[in-house]
Protein backbone atom coordinates (compact mmCIF):
# COMPACT_ATOMS: atom_id res chain seq x y z
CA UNK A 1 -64.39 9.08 8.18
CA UNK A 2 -68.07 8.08 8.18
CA UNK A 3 -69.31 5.33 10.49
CA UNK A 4 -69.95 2.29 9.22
CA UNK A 5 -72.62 1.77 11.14
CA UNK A 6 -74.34 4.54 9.78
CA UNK A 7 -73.50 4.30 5.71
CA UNK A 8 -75.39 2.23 3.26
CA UNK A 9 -72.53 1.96 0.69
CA UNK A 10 -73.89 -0.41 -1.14
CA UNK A 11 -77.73 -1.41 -2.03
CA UNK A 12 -77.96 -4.75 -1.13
CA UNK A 13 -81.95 -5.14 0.05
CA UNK A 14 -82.71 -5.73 3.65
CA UNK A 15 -84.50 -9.30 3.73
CA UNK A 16 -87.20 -9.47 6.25
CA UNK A 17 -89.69 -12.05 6.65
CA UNK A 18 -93.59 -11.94 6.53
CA UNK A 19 -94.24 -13.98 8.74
CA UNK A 20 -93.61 -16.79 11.62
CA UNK A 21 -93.62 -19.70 9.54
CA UNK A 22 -91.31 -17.55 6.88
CA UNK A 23 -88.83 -17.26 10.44
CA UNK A 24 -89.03 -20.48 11.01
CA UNK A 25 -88.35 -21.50 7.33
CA UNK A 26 -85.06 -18.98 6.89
CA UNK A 27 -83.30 -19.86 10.28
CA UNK A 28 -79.68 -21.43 9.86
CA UNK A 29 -79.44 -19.48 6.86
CA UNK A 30 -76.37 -17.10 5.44
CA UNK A 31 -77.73 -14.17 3.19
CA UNK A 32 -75.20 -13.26 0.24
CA UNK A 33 -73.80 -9.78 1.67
CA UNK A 34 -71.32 -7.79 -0.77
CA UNK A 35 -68.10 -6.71 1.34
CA UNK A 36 -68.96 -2.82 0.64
CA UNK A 37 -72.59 -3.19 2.30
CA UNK A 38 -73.27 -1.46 5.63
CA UNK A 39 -76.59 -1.59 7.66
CA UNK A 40 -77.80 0.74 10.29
CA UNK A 41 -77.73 -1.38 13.45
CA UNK A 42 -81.51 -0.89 13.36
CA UNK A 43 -81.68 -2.64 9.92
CA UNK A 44 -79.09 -5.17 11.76
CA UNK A 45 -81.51 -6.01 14.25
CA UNK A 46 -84.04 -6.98 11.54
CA UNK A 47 -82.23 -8.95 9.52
CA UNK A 48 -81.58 -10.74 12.87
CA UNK A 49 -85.34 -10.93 13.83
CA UNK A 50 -85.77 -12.09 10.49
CA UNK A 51 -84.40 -15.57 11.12
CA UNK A 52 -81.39 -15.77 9.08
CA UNK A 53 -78.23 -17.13 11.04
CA UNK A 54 -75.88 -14.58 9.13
CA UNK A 55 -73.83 -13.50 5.72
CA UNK A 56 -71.72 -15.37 3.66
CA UNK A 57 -69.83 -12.92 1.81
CA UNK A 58 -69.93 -12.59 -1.94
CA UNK A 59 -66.39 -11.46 -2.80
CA UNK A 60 -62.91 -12.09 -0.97
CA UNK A 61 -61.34 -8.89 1.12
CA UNK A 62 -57.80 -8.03 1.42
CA UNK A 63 -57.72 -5.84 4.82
CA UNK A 64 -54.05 -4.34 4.45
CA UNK A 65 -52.74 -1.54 7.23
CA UNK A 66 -52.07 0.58 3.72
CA UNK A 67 -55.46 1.03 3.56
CA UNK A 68 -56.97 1.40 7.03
CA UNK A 69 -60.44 2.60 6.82
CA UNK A 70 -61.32 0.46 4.39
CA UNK A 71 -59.95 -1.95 6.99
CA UNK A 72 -61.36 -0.69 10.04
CA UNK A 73 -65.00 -0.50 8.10
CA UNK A 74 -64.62 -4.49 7.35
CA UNK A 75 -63.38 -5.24 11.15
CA UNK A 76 -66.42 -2.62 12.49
CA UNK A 77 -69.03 -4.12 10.56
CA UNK A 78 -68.02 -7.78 11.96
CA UNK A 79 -68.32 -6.08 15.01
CA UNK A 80 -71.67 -4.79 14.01
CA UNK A 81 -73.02 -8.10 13.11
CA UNK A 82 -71.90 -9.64 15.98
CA UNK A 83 -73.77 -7.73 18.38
CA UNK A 84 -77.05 -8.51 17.21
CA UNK A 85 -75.79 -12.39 16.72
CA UNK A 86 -75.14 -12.03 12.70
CA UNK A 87 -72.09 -14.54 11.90
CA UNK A 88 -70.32 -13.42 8.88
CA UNK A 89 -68.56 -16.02 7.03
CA UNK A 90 -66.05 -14.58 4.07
CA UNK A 91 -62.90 -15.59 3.00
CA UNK A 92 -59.33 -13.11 2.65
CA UNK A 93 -56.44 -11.93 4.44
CA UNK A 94 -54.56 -9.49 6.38
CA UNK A 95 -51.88 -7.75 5.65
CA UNK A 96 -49.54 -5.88 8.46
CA UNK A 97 -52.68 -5.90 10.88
CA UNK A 98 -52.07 -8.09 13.87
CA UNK A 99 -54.89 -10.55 14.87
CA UNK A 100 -54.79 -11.21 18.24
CA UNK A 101 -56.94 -8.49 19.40
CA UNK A 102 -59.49 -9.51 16.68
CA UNK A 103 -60.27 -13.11 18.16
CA UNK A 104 -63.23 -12.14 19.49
CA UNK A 105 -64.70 -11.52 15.88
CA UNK A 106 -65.57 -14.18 12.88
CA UNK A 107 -61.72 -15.21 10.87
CA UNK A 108 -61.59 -15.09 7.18
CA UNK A 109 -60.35 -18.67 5.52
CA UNK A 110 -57.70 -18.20 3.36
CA UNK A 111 -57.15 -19.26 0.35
CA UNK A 112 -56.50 -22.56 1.56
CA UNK A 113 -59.79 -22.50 3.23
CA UNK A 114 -57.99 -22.78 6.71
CA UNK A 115 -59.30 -20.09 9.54
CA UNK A 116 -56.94 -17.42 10.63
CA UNK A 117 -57.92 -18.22 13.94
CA UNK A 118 -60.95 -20.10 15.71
CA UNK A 119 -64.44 -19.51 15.19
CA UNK A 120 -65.27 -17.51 18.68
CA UNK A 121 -68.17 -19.97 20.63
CA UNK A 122 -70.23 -17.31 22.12
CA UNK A 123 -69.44 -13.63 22.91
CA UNK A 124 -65.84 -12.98 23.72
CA UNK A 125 -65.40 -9.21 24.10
CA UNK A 126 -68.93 -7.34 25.21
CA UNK A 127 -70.13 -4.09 26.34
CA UNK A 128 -72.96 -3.34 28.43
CA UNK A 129 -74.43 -0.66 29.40
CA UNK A 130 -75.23 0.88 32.82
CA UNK A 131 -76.62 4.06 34.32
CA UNK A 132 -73.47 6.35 33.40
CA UNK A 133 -70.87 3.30 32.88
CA UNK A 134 -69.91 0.62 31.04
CA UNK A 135 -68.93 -3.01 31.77
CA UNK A 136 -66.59 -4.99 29.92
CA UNK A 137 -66.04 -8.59 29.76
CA UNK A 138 -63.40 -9.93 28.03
CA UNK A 139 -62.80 -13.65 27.10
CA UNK A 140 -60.32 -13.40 24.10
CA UNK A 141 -57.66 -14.87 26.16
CA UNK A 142 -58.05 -18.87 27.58
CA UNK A 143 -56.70 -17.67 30.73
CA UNK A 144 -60.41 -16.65 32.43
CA UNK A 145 -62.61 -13.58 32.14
CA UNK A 146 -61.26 -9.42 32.38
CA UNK A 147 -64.05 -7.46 33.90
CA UNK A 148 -63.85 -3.45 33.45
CA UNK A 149 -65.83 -0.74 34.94
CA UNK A 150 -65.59 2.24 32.66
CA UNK A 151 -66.64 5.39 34.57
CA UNK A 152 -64.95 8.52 32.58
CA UNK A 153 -67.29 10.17 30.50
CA UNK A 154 -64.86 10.87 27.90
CA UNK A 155 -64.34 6.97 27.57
CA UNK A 156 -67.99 6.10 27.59
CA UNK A 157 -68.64 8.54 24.73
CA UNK A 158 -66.03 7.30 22.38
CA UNK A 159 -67.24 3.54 23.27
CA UNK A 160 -70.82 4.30 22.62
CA UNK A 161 -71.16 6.90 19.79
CA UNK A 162 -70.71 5.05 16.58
CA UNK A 163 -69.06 8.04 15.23
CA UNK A 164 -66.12 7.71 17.46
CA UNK A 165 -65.54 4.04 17.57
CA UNK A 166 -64.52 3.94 13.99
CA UNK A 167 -62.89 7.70 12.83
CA UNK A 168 -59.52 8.81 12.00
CA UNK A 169 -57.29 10.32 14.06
CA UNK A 170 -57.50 14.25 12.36
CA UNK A 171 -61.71 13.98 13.35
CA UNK A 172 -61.34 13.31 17.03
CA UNK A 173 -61.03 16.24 19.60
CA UNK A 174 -58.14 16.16 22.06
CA UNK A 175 -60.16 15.38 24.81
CA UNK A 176 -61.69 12.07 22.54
CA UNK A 177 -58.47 11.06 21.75
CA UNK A 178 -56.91 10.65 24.68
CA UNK A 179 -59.99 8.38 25.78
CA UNK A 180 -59.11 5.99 23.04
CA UNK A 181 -55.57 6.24 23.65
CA UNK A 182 -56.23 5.43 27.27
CA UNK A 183 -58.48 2.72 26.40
CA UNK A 184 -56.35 1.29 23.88
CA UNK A 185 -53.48 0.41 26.56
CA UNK A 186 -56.55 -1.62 28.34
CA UNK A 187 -56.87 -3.82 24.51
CA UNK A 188 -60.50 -1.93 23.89
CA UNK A 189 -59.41 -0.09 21.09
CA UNK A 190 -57.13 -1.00 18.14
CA UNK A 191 -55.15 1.49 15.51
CA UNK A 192 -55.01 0.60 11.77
CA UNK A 193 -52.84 3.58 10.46
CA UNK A 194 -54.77 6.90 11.46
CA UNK A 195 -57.97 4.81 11.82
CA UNK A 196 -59.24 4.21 15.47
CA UNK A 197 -61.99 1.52 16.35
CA UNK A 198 -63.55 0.01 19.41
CA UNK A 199 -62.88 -3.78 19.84
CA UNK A 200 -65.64 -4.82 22.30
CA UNK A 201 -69.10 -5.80 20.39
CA UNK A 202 -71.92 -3.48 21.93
CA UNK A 203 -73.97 -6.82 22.60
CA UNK A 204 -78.15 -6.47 21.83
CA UNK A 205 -80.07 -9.69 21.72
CA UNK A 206 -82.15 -9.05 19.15
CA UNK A 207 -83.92 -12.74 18.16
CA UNK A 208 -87.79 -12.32 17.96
């Protein structure tokens, strides 16, 4: 499985603005995004310098556990978006995936137009990164802040390469999964299927 972070799967054009007053002029507003898009985090961080507020996507999604990387791409690219403070507004449902661990993240309305669950206000579930660790915090529950030092290696590497925060089970070595397994028990991973993906949002202020 390819990273979403990394794939372009759809061509959806990267809008930048020329200039300050152009900023100034697009902030507060949601680009059209088509579900199958992906950005590069670096075109992420543009579209964020760029002024818009976010995406409003085109097209409901259906995220079923029958089809988990098609699943896991959605979740990971919400995750994506978040960490350069992209809000992505879209409408659609999920189907034998539990939400709980996904509060952190932007809900879908249904067809009702009612949220799955609340909007998050501010960063819930973050990663930052140190000089051979990473901290954690983690506000998804109403019952205070979880702090986490992670020290292994192996853990660090499958948090921080975008390659093994979203993959399958069949393309990660031994040693990798048992990292995610590990930091799954800890709520910092989640399984769709054979599909592995890192919950906490890799955080990068990116506003100009």
């Amino acid at each position: 499985m390819t990273s979403p972070a990394m794939t372009n799967a759809a061509t959806d054009p990267v809008p930048t603005a020329r200039n300050a007053t152009e900023v100034r002029a697009r902030r507060g507003l949601f680009v059209p995004r088509n579900p199958a898009t992906r950005y590069a985090r670096e075109e992420l961080v543009a579209l964020a310098r760029s002024g818009i507020r976010g995406f409003r996507l085109t097209e409901p999604v259906v995220l079923t556990a029958d089809a988990p990387e098609a699943a896991a791409r959605h979740l990971c690219a919400l995750r994506d978006a978040a960490a350069v403070g992209l809000r992505t507004i879209w409408q659609g449902t999920l189907q034998g995936i539990p939400t709980t661990p996904l509060h952190h993240l932007d809900p879908p309305r249904g067809k009702d137009r009612a949220l799955l669950w609340p909007v998050p206000r501010g960063p819930r579930l973050t990663l930052r990164h140190g000089p051979g660790y990473l901290q954690i915090e983690d506000r998804r529950a109403d019952t205070g802040v979880r702090r986490l030092l992670i020290d292994s290696p192996d853990e660090v590497r499958v948090l921080r390469d975008p390659a093994l925060s979203c993959a399958a089970e069949p393309e990660l070595s031994g040693d990798d999964l048992a990292a995610v397994r590990s930091l799954a028990e800890r709520g910092l991973f989640m399984r769709i299927g054979t599909v592995w993906f890192a919950l906490p949002v890799r955080f990068r202020y990116a506003r100009g």
